[in-house]
PDB file of N, CA and C in Angstrom:
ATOM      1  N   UNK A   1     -38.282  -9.756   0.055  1.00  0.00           N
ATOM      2  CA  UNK A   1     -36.955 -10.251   0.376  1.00  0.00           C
ATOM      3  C   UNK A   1     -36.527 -11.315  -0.617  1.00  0.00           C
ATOM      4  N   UNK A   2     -37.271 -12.359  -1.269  1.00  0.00           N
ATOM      5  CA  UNK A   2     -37.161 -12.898  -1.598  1.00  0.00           C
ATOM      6  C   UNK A   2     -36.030 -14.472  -1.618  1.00  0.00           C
ATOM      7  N   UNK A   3     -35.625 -15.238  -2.612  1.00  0.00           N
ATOM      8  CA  UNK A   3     -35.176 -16.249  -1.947  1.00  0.00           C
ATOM      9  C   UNK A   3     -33.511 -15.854  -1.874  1.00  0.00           C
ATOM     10  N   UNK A   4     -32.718 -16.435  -1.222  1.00  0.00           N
ATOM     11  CA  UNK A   4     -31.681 -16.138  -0.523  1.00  0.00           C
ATOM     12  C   UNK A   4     -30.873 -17.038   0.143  1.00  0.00           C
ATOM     13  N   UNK A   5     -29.478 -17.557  -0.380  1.00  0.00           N
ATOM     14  CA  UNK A   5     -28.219 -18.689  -0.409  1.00  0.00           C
ATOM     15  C   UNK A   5     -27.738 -18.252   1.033  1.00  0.00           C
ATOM     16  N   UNK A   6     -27.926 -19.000   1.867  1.00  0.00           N
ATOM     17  CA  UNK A   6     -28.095 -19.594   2.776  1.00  0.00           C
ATOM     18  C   UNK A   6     -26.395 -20.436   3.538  1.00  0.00           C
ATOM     19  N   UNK A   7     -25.485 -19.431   4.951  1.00  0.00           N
ATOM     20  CA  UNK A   7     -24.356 -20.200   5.113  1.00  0.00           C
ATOM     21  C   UNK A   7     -24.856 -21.628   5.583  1.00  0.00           C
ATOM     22  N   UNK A   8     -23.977 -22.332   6.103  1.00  0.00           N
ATOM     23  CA  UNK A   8     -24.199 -23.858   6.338  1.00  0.00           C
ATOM     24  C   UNK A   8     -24.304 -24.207   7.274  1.00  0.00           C
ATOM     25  N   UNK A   9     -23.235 -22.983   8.413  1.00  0.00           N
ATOM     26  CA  UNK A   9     -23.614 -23.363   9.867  1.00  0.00           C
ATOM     27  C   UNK A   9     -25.163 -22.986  10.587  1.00  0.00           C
ATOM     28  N   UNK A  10     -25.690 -22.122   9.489  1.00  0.00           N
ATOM     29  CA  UNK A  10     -26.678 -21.919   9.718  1.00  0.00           C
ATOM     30  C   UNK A  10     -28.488 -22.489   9.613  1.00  0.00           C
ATOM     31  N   UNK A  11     -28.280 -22.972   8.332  1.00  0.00           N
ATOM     32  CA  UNK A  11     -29.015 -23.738   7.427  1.00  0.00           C
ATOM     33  C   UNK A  11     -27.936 -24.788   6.972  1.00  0.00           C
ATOM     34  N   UNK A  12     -28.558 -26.061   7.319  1.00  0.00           N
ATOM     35  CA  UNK A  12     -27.923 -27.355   6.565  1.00  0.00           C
ATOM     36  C   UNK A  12     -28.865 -28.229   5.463  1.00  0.00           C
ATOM     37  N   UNK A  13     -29.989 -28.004   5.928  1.00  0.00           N
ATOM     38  CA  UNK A  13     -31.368 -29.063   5.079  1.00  0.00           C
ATOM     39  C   UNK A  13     -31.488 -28.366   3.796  1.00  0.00           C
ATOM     40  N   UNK A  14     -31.669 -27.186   3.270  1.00  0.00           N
ATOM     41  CA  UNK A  14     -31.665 -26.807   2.168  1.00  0.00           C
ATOM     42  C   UNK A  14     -30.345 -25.699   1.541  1.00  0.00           C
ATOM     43  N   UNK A  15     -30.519 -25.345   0.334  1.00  0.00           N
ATOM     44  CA  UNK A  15     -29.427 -24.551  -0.063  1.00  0.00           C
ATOM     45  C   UNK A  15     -29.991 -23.151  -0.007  1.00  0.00           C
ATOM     46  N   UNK A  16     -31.461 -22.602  -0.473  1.00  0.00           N
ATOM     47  CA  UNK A  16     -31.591 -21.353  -0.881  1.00  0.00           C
ATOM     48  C   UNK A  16     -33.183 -21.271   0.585  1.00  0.00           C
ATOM     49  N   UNK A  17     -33.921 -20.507   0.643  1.00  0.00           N
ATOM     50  CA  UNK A  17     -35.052 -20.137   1.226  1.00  0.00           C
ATOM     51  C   UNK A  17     -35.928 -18.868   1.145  1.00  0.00           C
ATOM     52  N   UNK A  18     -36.883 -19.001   1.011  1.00  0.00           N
ATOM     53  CA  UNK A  18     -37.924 -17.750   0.217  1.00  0.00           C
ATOM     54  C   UNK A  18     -38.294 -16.759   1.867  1.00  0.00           C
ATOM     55  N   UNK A  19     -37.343 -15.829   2.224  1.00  0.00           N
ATOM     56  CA  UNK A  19     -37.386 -14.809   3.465  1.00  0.00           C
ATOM     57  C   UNK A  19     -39.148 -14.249   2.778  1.00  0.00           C
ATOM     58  N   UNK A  20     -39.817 -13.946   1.731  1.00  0.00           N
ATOM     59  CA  UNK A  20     -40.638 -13.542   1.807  1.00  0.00           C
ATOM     60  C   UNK A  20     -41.766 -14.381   2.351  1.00  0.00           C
ATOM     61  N   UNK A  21     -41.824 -15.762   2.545  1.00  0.00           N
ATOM     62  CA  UNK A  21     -43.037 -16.764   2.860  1.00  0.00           C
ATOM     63  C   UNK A  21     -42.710 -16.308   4.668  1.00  0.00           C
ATOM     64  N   UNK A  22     -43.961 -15.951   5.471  1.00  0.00           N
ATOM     65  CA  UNK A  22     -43.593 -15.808   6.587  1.00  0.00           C
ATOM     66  C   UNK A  22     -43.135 -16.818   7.501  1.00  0.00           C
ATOM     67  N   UNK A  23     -43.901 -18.112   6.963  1.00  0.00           N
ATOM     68  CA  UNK A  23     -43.324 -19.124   8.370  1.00  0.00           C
ATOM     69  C   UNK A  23     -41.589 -19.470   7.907  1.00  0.00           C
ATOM     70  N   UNK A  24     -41.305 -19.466   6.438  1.00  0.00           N
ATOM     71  CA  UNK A  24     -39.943 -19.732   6.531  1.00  0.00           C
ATOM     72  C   UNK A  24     -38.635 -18.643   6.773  1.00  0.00           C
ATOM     73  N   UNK A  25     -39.762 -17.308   7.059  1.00  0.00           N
ATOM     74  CA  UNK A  25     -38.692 -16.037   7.244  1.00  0.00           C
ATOM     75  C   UNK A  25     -38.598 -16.292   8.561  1.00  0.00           C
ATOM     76  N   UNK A  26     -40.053 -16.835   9.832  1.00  0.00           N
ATOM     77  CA  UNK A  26     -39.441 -17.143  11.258  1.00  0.00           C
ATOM     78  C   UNK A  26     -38.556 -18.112  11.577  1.00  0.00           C
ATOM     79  N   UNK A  27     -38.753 -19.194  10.496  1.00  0.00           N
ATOM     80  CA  UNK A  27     -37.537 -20.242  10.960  1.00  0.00           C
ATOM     81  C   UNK A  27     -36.103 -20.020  10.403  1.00  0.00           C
ATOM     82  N   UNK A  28     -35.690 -19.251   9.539  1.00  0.00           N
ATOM     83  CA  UNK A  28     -34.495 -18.208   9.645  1.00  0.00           C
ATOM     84  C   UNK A  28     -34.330 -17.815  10.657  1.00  0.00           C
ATOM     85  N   UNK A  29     -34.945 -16.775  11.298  1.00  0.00           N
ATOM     86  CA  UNK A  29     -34.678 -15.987  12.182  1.00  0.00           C
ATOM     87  C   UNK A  29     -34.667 -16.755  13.512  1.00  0.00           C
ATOM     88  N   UNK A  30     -35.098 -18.198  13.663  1.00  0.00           N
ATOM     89  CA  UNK A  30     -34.662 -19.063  14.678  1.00  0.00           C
ATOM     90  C   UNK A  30     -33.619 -19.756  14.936  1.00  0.00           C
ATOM     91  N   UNK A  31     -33.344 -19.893  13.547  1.00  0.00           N
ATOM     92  CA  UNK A  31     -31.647 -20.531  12.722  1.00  0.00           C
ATOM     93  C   UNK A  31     -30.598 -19.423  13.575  1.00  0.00           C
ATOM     94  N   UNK A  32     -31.289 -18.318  13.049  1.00  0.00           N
ATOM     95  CA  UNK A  32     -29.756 -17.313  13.077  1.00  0.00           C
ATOM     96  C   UNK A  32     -29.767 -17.184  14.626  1.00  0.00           C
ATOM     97  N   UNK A  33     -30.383 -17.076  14.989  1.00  0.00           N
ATOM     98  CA  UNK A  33     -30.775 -16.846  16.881  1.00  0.00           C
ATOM     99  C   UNK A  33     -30.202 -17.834  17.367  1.00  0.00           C
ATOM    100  N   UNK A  34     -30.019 -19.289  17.178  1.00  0.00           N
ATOM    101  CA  UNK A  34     -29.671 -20.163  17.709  1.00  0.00           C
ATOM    102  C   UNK A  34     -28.605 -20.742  17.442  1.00  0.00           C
ATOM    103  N   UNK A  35     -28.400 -20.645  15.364  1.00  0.00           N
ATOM    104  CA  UNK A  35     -26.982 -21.262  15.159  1.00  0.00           C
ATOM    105  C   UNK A  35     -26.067 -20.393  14.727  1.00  0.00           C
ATOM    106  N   UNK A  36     -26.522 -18.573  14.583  1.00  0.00           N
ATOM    107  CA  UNK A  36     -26.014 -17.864  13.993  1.00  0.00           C
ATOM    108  C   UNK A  36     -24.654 -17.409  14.760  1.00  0.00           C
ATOM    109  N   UNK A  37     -23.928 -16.112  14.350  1.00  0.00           N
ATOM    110  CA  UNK A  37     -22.480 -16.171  14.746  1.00  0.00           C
ATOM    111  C   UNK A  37     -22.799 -14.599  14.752  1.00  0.00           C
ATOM    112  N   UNK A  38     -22.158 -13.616  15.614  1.00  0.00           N
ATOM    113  CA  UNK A  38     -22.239 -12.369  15.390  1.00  0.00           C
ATOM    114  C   UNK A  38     -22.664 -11.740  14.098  1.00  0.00           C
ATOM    115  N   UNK A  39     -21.776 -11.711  13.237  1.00  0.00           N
ATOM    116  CA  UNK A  39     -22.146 -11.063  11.830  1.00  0.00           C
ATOM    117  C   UNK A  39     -23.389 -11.662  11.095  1.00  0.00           C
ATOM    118  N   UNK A  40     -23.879 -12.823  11.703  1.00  0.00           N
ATOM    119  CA  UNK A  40     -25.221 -13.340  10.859  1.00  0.00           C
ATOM    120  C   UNK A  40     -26.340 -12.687  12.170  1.00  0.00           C
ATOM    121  N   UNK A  41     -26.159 -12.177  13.295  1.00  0.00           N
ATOM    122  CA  UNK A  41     -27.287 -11.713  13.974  1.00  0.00           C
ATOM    123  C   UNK A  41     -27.277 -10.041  13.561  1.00  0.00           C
ATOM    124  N   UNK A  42     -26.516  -9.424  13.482  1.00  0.00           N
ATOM    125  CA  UNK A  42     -26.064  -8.154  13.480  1.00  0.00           C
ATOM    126  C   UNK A  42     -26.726  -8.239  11.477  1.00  0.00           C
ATOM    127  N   UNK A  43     -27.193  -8.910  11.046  1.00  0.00           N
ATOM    128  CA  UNK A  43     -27.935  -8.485   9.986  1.00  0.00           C
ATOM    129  C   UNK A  43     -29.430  -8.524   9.617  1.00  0.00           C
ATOM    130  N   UNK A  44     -30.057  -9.054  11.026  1.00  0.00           N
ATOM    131  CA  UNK A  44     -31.565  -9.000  11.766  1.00  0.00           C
ATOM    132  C   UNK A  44     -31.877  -8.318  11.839  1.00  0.00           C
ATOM    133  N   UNK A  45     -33.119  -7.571  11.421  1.00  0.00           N
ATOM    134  CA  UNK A  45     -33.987  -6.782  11.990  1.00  0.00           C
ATOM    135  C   UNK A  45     -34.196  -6.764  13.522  1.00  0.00           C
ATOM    136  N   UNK A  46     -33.900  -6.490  14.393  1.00  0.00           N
ATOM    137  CA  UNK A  46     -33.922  -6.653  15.716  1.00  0.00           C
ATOM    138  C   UNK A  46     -35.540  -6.267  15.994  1.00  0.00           C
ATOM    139  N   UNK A  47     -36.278  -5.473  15.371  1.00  0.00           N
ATOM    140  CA  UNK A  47     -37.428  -4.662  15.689  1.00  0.00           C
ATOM    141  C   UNK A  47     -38.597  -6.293  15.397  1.00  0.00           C
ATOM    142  N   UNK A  48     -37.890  -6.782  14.337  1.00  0.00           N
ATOM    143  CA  UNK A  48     -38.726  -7.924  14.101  1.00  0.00           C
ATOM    144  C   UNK A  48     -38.370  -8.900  14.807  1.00  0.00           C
ATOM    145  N   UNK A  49     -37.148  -9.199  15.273  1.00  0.00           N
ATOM    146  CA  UNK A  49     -36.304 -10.306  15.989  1.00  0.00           C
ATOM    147  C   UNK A  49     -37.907 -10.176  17.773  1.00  0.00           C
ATOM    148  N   UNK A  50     -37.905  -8.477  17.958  1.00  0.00           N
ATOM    149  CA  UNK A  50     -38.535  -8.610  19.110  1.00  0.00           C
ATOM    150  C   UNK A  50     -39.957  -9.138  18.882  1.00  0.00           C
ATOM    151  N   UNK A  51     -40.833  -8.313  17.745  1.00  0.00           N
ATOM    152  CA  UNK A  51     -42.171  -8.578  17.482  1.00  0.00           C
ATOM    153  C   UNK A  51     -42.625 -10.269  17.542  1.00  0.00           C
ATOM    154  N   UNK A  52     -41.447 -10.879  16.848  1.00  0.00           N
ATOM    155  CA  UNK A  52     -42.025 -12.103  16.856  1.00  0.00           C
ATOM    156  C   UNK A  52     -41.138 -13.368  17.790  1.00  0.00           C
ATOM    157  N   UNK A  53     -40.502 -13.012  18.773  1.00  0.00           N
ATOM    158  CA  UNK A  53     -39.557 -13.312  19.912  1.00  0.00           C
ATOM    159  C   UNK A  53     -40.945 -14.395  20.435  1.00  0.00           C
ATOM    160  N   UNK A  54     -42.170 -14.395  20.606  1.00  0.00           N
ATOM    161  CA  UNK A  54     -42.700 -15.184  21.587  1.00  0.00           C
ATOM    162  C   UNK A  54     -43.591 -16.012  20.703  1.00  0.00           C
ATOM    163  N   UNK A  55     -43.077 -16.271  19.125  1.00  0.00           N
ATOM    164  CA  UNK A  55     -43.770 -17.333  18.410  1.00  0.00           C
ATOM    165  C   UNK A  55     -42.048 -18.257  17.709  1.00  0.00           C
ATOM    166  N   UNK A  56     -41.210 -17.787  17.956  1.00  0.00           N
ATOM    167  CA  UNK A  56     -39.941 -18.603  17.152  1.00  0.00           C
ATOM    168  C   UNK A  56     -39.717 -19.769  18.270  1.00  0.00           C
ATOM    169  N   UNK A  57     -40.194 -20.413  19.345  1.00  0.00           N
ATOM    170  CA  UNK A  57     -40.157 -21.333  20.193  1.00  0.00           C
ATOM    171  C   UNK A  57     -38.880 -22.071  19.770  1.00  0.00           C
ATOM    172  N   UNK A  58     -38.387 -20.844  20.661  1.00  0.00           N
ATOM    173  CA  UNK A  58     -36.831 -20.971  21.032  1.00  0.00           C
ATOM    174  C   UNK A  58     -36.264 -21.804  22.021  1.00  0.00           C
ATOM    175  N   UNK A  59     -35.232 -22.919  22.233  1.00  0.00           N
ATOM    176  CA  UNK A  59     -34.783 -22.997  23.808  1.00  0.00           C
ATOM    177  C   UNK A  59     -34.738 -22.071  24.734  1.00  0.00           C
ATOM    178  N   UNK A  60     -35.165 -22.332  25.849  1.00  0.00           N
ATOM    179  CA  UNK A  60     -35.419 -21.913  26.598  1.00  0.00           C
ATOM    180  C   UNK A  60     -34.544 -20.300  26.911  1.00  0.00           C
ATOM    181  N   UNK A  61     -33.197 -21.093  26.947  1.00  0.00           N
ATOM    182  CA  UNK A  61     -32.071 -19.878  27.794  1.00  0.00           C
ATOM    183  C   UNK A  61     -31.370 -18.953  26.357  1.00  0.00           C
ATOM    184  N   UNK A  62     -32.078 -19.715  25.132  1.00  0.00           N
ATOM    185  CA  UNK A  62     -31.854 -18.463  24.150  1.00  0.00           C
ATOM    186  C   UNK A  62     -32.858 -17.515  23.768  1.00  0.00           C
ATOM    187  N   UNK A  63     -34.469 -17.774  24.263  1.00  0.00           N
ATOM    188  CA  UNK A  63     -35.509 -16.969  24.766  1.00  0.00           C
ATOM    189  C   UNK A  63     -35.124 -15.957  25.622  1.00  0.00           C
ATOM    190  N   UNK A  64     -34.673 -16.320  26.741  1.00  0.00           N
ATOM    191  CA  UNK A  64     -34.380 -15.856  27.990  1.00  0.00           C
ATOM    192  C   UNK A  64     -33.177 -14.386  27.827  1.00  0.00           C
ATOM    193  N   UNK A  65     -32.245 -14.810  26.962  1.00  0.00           N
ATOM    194  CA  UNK A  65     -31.088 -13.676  26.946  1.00  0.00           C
ATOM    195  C   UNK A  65     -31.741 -12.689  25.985  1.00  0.00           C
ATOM    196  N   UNK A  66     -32.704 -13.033  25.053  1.00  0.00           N
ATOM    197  CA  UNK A  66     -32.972 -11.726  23.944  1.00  0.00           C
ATOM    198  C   UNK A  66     -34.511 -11.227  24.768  1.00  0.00           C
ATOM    199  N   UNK A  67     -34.906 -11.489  25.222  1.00  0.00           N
ATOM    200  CA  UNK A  67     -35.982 -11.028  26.061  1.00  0.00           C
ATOM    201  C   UNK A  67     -35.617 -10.211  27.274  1.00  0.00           C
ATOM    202  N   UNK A  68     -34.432 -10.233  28.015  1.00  0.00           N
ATOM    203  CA  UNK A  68     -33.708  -9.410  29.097  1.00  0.00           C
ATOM    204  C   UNK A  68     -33.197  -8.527  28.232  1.00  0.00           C
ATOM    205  N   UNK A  69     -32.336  -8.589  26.774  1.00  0.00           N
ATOM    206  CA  UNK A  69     -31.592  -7.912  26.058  1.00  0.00           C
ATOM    207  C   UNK A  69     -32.906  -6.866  25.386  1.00  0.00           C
ATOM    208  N   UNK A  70     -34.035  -7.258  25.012  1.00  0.00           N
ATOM    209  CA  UNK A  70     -35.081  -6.055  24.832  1.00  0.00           C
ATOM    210  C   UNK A  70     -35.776  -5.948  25.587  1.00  0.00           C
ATOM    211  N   UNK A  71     -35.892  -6.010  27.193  1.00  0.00           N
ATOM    212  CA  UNK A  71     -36.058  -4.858  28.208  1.00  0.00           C
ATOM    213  C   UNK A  71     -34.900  -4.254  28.535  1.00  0.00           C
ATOM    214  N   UNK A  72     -33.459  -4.369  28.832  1.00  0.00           N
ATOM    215  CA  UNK A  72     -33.109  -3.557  29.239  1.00  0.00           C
ATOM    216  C   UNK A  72     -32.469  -2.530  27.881  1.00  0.00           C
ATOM    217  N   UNK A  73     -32.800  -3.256  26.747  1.00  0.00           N
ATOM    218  CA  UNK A  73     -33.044  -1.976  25.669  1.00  0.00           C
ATOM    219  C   UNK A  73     -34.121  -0.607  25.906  1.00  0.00           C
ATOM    220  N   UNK A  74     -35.070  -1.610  26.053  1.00  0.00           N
ATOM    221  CA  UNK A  74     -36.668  -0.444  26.347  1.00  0.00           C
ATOM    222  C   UNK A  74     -36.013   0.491  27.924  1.00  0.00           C
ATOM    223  N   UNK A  75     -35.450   0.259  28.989  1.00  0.00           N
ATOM    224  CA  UNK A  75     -35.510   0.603  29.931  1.00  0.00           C
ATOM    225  C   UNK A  75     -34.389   1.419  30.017  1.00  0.00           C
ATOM    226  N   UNK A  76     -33.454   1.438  29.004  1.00  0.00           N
ATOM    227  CA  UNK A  76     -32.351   2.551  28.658  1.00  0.00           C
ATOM    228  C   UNK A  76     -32.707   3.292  28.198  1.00  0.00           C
ATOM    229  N   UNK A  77     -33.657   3.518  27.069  1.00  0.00           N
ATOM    230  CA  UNK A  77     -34.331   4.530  26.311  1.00  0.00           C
ATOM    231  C   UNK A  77     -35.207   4.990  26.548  1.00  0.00           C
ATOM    232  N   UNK A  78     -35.761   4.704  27.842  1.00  0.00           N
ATOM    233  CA  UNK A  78     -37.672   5.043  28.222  1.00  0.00           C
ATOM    234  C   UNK A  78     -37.198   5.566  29.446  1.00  0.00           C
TER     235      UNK A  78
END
């Protein structure tokens, strides 16, 4: 993936970030989960958004909505 310019509402502390280093590709993906805006979630891997859903130590009630949102994904399709 490599490194990658970064909006503002999203990321404020730095300008660019290396998506290939894993701990700074989860704290992206905690950014966008928490400060992101439709069009910055809708460019997530969702498959990864789920895999690693129970290490991005999320607030609570933004845990809570993507964890109901991939069961009743799994439970539409299964």
């Amino acid at each position: 993936m490599g490194n990658r310019h970064l909006p503002r509402h999203i990321v404020w502390s730095t300008d660019k970030i290396d998506l290939s280093d894993p701990f700074q590709r989860k704290w992206f993906i905690k950014q966008v989960l928490t400060h992101g805006r439709s069009e910055d979630i809708k460019k997530l891997d969702l498959d990864e958004v789920e895999k690693l859903l129970d290490e991005l130590n999320l607030p609570e009630d933004i845990y809570r909505l993507w964890k109901a949102y991939f069961e009743v994904k799994h439970h539409a399709s299964g």
